[in-house]
PDB file of N, CA and C in Angstrom:
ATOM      1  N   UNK A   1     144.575 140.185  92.659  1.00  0.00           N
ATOM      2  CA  UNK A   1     143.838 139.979  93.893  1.00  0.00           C
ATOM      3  C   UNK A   1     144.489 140.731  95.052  1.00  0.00           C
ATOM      4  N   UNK A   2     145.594 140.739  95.185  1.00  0.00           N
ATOM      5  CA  UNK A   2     146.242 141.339  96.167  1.00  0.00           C
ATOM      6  C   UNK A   2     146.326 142.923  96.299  1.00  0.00           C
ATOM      7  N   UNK A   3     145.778 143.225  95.167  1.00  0.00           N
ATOM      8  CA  UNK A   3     146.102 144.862  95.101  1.00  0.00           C
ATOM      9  C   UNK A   3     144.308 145.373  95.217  1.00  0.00           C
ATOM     10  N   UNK A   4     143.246 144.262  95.786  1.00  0.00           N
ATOM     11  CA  UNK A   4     142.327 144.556  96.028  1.00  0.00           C
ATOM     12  C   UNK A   4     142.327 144.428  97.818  1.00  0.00           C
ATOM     13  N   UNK A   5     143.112 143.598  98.026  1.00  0.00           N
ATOM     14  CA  UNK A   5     143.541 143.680  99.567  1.00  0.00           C
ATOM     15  C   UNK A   5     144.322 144.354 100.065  1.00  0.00           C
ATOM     16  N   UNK A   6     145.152 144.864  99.401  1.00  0.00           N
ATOM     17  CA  UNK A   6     145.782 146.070  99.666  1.00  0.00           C
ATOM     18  C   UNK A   6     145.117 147.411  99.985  1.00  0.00           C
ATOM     19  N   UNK A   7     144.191 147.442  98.927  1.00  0.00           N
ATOM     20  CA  UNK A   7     142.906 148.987  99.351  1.00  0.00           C
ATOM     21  C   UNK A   7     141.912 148.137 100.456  1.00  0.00           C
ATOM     22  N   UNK A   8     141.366 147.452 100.885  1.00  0.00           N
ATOM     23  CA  UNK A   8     140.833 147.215 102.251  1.00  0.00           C
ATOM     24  C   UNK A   8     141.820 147.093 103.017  1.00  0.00           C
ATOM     25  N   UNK A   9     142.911 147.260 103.051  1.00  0.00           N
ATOM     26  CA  UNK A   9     143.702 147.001 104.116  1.00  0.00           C
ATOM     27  C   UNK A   9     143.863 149.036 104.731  1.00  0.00           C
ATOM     28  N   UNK A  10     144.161 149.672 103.026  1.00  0.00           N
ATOM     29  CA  UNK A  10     143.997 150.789 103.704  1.00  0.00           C
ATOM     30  C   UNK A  10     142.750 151.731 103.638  1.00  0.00           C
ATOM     31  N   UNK A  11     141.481 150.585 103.776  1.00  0.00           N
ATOM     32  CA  UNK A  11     140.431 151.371 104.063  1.00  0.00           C
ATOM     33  C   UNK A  11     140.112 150.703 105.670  1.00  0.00           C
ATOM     34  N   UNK A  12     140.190 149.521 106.224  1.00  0.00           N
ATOM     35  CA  UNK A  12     140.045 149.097 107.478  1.00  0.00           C
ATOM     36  C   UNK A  12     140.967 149.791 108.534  1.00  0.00           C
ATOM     37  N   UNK A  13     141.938 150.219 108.157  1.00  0.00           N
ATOM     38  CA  UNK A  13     142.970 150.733 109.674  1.00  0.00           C
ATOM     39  C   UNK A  13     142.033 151.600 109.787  1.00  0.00           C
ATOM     40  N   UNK A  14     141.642 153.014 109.334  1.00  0.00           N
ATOM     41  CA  UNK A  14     140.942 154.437 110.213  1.00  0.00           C
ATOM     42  C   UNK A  14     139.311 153.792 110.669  1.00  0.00           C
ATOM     43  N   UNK A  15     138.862 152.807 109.796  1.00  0.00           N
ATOM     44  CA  UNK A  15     137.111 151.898 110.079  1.00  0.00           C
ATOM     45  C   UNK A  15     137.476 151.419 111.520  1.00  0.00           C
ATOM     46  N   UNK A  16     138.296 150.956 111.577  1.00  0.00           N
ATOM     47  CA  UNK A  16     138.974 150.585 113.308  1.00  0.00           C
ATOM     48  C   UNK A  16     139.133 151.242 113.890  1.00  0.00           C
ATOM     49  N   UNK A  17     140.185 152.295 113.758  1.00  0.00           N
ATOM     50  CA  UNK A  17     140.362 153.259 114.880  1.00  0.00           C
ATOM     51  C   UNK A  17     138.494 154.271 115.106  1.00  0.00           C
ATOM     52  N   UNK A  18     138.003 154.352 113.709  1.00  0.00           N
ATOM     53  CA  UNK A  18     137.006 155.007 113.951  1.00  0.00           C
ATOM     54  C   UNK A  18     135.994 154.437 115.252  1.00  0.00           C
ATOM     55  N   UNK A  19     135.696 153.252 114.868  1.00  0.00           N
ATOM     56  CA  UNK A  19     134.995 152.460 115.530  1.00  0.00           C
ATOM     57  C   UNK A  19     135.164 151.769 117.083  1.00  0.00           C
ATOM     58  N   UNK A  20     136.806 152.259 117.051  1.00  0.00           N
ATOM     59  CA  UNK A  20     137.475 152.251 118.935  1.00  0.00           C
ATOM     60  C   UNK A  20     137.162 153.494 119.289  1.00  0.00           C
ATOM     61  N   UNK A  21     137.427 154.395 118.585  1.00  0.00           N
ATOM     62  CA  UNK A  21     137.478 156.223 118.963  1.00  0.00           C
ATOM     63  C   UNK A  21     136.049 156.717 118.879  1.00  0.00           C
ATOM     64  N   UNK A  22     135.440 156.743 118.168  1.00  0.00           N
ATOM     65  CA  UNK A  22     134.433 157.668 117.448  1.00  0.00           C
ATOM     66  C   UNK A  22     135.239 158.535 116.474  1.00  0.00           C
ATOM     67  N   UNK A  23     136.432 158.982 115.610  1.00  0.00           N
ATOM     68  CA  UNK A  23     136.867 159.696 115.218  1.00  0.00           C
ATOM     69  C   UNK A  23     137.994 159.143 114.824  1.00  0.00           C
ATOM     70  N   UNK A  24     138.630 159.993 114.001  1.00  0.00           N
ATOM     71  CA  UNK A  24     139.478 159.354 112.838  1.00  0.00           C
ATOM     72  C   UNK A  24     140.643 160.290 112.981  1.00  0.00           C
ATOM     73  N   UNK A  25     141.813 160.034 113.257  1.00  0.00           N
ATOM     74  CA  UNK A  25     143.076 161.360 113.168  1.00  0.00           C
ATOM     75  C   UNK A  25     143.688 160.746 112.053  1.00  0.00           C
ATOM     76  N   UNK A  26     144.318 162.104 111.291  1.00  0.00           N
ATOM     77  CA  UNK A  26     145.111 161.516 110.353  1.00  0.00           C
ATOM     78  C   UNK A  26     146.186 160.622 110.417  1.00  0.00           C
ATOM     79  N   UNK A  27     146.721 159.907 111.350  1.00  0.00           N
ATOM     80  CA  UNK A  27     147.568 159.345 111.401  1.00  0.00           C
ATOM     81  C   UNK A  27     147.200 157.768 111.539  1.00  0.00           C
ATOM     82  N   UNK A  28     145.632 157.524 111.820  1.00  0.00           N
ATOM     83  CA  UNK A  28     145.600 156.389 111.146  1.00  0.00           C
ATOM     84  C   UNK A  28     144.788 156.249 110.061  1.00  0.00           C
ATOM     85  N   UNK A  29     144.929 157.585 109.459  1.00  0.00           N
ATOM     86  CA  UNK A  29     145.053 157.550 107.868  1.00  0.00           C
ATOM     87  C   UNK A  29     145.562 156.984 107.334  1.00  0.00           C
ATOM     88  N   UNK A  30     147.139 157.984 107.451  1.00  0.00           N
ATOM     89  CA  UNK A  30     148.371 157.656 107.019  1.00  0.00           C
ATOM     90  C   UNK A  30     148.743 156.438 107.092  1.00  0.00           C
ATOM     91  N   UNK A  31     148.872 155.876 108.093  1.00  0.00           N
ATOM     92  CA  UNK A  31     149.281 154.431 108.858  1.00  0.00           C
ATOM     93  C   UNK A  31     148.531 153.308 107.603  1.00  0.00           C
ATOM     94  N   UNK A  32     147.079 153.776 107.448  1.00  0.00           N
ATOM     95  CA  UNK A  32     146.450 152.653 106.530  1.00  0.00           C
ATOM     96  C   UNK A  32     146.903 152.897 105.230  1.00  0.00           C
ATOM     97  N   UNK A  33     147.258 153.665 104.665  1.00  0.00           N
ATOM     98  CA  UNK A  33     147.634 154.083 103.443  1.00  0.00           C
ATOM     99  C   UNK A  33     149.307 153.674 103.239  1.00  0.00           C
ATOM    100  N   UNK A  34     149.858 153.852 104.510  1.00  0.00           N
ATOM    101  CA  UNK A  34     150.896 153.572 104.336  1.00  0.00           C
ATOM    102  C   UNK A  34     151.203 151.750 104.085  1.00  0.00           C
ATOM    103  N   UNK A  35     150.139 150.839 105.102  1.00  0.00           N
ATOM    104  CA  UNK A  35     150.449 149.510 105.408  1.00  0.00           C
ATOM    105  C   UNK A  35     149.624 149.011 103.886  1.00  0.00           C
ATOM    106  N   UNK A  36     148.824 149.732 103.525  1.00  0.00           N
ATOM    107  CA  UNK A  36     148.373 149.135 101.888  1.00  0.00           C
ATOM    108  C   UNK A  36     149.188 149.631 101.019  1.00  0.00           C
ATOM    109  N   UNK A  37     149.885 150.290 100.084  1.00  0.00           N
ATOM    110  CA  UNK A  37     150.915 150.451  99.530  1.00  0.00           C
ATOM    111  C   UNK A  37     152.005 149.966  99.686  1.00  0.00           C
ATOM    112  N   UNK A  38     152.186 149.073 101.493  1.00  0.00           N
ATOM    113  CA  UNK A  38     153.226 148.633 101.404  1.00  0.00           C
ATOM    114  C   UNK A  38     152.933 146.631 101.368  1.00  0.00           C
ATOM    115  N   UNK A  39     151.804 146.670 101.175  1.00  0.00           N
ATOM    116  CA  UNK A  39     151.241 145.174 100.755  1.00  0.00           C
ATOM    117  C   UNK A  39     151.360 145.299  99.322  1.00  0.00           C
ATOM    118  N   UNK A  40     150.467 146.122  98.963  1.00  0.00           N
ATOM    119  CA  UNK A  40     149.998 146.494  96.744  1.00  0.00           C
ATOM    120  C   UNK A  40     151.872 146.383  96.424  1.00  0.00           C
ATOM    121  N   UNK A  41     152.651 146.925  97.382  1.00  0.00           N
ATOM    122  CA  UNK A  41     154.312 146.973  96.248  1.00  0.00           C
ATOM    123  C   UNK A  41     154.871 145.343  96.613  1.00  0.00           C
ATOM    124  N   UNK A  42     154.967 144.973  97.688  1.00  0.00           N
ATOM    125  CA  UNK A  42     155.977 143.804  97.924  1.00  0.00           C
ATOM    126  C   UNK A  42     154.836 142.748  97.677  1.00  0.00           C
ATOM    127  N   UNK A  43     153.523 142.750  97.903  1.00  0.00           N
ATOM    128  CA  UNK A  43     152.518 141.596  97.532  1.00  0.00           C
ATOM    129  C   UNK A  43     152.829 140.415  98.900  1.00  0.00           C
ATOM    130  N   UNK A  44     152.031 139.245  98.342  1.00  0.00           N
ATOM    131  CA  UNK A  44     151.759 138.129  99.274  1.00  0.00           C
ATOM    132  C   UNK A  44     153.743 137.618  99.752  1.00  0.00           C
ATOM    133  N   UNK A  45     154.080 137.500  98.682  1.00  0.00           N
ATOM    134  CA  UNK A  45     155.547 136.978  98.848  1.00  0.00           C
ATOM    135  C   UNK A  45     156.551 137.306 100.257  1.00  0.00           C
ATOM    136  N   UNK A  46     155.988 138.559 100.290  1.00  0.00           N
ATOM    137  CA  UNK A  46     156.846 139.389 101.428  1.00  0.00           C
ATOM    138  C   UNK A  46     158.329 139.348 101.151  1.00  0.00           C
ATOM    139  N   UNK A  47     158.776 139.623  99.695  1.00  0.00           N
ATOM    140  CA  UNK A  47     159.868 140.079  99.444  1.00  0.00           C
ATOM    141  C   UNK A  47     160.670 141.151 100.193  1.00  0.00           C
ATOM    142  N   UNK A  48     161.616 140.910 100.639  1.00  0.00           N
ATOM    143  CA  UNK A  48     162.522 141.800 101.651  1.00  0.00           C
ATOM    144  C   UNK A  48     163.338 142.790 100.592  1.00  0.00           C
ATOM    145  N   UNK A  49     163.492 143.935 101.764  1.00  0.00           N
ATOM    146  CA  UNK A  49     164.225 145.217 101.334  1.00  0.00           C
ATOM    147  C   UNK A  49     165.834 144.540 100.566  1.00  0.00           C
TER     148      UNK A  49
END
């Protein structure tokens, strides 16, 4: 389940910025891609570094 919230997590960051901006920069691409990969690896637990 969590690794299905993980990909809406990094499909909603740029749907947001799109939808504040009109337009999408890669950096809240990145940013969403980055904050879902970093949910999909550590999961709900929020296991620390």
């Amino acid at each position: 389940m969590h690794r299905l919230i993980s990909v809406l997590i990094a499909i909603a960051v740029p749907a947001v910025a799109f939808g504040m901006n009109g337009e999408v920069a890669i950096e809240f691409i990145v940013l969403g891609a980055v904050m879902g990969f970093a949910y999909w690896y550590w999961g709900p637990t929020g296991t620390l570094l």
